[in-house]
PDB file of N, CA and C in Angstrom:
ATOM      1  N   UNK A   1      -9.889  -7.434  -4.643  1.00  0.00           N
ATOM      2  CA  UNK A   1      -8.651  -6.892  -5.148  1.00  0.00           C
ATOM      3  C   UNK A   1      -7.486  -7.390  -4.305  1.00  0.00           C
ATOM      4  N   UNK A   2      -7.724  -7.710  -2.958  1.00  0.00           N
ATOM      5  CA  UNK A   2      -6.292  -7.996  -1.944  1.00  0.00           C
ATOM      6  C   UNK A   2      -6.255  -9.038  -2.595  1.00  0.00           C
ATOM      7  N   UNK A   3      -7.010 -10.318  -2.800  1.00  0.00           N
ATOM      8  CA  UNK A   3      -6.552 -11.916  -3.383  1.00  0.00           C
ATOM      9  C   UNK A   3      -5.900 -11.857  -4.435  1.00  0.00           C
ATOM     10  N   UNK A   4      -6.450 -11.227  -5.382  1.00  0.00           N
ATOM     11  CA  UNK A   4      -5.724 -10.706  -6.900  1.00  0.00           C
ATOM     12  C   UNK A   4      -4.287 -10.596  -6.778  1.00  0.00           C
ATOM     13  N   UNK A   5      -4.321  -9.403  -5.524  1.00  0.00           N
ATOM     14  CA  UNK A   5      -2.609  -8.930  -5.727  1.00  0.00           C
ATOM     15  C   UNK A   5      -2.032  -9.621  -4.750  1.00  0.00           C
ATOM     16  N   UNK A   6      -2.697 -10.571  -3.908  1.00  0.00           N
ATOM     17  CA  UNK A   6      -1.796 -11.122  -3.226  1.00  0.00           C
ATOM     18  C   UNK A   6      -1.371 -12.870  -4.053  1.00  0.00           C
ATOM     19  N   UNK A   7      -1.694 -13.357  -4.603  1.00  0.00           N
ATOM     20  CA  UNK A   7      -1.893 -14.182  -6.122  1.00  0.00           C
ATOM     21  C   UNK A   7      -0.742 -13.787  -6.613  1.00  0.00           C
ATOM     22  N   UNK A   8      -0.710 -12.547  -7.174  1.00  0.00           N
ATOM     23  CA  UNK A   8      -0.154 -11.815  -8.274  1.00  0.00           C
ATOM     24  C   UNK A   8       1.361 -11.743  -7.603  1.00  0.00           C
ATOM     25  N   UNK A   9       1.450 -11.320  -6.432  1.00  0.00           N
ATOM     26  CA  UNK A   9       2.739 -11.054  -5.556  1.00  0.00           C
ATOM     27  C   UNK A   9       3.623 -12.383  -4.929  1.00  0.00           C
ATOM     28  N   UNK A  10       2.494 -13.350  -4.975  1.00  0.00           N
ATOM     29  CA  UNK A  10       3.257 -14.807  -4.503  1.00  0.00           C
ATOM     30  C   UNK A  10       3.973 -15.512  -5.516  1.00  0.00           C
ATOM     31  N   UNK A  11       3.911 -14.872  -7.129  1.00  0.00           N
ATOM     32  CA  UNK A  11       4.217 -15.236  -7.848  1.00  0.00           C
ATOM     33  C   UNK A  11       5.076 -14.609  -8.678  1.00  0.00           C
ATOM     34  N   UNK A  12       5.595 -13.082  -8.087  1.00  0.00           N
ATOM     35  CA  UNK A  12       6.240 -12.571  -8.456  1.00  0.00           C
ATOM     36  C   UNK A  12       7.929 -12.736  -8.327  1.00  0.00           C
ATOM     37  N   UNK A  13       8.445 -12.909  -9.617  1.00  0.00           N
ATOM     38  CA  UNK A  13      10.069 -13.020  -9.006  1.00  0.00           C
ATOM     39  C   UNK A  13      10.900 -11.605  -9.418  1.00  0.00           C
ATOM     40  N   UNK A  14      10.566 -10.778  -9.676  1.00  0.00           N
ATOM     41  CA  UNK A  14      10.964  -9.094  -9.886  1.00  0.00           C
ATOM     42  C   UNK A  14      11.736  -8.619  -8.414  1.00  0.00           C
ATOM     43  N   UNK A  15      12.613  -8.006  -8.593  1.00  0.00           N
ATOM     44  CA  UNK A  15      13.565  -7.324  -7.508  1.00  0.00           C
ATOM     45  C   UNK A  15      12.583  -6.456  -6.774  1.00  0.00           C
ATOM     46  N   UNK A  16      12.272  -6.373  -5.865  1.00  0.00           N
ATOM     47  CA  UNK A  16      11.353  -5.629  -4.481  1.00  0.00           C
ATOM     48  C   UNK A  16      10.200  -5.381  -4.765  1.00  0.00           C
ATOM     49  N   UNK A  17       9.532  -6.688  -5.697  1.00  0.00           N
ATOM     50  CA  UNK A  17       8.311  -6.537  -6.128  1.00  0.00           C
ATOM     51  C   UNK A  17       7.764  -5.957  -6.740  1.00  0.00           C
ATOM     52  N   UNK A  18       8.787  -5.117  -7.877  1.00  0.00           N
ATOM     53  CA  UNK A  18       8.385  -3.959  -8.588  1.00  0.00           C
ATOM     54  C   UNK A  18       6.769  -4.140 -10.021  1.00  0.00           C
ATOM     55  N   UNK A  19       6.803  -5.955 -10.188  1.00  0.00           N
ATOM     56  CA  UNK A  19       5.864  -6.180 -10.944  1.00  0.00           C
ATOM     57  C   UNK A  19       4.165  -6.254 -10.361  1.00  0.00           C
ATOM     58  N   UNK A  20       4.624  -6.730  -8.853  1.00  0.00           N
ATOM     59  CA  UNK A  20       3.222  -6.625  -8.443  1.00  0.00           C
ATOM     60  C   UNK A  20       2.854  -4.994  -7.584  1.00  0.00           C
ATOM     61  N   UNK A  21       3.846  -4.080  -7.521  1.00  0.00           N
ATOM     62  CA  UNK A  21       3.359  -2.239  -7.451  1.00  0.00           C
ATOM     63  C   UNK A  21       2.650  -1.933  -8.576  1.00  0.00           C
ATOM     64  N   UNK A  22       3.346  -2.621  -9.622  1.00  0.00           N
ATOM     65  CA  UNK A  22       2.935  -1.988 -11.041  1.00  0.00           C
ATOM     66  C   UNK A  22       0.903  -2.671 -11.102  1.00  0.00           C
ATOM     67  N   UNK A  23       1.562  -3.982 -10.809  1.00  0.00           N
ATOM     68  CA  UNK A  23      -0.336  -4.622 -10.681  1.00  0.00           C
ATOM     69  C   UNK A  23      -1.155  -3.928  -9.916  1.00  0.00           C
ATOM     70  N   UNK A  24      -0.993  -3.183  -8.870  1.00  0.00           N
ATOM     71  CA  UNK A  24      -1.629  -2.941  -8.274  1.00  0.00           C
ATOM     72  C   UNK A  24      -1.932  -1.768  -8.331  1.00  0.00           C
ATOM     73  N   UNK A  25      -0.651  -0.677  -8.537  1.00  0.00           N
ATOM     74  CA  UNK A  25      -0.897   0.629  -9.681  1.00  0.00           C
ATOM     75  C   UNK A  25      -2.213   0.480 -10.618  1.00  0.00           C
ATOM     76  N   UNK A  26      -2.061  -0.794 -11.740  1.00  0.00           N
ATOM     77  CA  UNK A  26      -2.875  -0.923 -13.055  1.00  0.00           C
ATOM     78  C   UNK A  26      -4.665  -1.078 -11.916  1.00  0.00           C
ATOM     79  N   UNK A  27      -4.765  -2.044 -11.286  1.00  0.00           N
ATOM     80  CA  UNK A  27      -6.027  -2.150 -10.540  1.00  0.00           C
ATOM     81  C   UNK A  27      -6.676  -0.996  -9.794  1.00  0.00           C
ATOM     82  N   UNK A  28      -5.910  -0.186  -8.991  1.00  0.00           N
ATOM     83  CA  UNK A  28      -6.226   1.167  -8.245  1.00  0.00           C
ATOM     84  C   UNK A  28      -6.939   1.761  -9.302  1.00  0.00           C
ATOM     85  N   UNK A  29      -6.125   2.364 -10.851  1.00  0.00           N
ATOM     86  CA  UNK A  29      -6.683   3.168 -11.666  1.00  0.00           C
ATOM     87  C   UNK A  29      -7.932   2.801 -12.135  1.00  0.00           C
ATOM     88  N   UNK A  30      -7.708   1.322 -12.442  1.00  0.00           N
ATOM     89  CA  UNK A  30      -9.711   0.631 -12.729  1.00  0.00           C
ATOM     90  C   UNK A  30     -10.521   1.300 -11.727  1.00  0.00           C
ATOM     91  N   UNK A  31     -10.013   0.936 -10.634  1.00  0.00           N
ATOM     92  CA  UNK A  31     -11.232   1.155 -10.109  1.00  0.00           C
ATOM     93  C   UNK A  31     -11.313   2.653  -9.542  1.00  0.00           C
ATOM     94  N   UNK A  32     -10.878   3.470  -9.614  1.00  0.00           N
ATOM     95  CA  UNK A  32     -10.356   4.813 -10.050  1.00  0.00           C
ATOM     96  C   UNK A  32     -11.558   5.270 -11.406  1.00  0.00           C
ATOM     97  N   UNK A  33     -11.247   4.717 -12.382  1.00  0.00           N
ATOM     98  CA  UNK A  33     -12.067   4.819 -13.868  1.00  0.00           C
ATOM     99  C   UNK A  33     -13.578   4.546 -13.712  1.00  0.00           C
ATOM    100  N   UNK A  34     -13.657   3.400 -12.854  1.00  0.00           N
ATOM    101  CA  UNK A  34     -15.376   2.587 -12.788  1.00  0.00           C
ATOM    102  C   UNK A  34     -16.012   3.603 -11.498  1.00  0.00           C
ATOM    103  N   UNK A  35     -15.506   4.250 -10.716  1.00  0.00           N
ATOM    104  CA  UNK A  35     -15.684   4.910  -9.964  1.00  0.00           C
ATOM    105  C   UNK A  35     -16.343   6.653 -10.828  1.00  0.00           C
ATOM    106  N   UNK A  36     -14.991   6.961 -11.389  1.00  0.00           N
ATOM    107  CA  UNK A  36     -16.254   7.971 -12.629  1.00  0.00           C
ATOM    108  C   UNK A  36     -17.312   7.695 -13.626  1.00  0.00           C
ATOM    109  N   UNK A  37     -16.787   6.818 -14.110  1.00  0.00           N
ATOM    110  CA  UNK A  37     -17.533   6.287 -14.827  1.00  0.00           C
ATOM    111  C   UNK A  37     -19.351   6.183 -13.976  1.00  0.00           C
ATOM    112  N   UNK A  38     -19.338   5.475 -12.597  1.00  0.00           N
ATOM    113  CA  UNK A  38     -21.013   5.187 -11.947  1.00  0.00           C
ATOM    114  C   UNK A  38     -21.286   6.516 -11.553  1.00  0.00           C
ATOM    115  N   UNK A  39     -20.012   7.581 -11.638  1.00  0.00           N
ATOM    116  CA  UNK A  39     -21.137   9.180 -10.752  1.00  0.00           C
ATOM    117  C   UNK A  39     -21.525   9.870 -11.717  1.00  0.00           C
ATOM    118  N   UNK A  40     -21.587   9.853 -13.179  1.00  0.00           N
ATOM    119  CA  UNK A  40     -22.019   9.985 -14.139  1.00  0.00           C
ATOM    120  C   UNK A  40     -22.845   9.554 -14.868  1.00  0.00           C
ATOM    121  N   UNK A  41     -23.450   8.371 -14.221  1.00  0.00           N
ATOM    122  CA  UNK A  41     -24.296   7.882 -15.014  1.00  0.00           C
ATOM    123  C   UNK A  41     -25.630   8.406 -13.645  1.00  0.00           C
ATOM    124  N   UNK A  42     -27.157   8.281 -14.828  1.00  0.00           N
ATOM    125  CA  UNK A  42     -28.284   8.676 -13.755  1.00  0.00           C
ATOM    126  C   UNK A  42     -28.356   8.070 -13.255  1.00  0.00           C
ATOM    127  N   UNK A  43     -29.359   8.084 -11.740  1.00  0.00           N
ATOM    128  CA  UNK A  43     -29.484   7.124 -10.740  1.00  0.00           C
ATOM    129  C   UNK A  43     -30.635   6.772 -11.518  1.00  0.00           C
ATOM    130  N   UNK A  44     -31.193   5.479 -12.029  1.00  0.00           N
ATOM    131  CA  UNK A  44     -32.473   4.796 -12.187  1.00  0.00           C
ATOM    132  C   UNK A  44     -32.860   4.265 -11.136  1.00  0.00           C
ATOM    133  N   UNK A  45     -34.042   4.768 -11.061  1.00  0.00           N
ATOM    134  CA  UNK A  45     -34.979   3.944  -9.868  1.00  0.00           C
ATOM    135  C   UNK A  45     -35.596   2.613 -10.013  1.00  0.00           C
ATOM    136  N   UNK A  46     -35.664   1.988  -8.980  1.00  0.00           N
ATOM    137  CA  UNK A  46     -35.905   0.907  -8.714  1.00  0.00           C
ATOM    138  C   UNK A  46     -37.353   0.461  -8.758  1.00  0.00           C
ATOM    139  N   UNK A  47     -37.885  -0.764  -9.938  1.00  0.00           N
ATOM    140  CA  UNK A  47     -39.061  -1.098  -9.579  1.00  0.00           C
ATOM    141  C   UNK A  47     -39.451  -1.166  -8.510  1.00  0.00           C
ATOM    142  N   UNK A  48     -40.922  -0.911  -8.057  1.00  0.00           N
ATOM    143  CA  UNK A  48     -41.344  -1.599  -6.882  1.00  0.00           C
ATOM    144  C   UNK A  48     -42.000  -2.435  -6.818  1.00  0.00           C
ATOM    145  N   UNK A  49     -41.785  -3.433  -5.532  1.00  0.00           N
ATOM    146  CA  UNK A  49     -42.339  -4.988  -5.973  1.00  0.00           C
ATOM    147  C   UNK A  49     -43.363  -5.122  -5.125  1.00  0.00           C
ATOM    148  N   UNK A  50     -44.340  -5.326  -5.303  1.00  0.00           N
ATOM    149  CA  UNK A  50     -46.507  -5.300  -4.428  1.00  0.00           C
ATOM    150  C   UNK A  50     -46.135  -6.474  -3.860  1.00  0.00           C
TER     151      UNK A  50
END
């Protein structure tokens, strides 16, 4: 995520960087979302390998 927004911010021409807060706003919440999203799902166990 730092390469993303630092990518995202080297390329930004917006007054005090307000486009890459907003990018990085939008990314936090993903992973915010994928974060409920895995404590909700069951833990499946893992084959075991002989």
């Amino acid at each position: 995520m730092l390469s993303a927004t630092l990518l995202y911010w080297l390329s930004d021409s917006s007054m005090d960087s307000e486009n890459t807060l907003a990018f990085l706003d939008r990314r936090l919440a993903g992973v915010g979302r994928f974060g409920k999203l895995k404590a909700r799902l069951p833990r499946l166990p893992f084959p075991q390998h002989a």
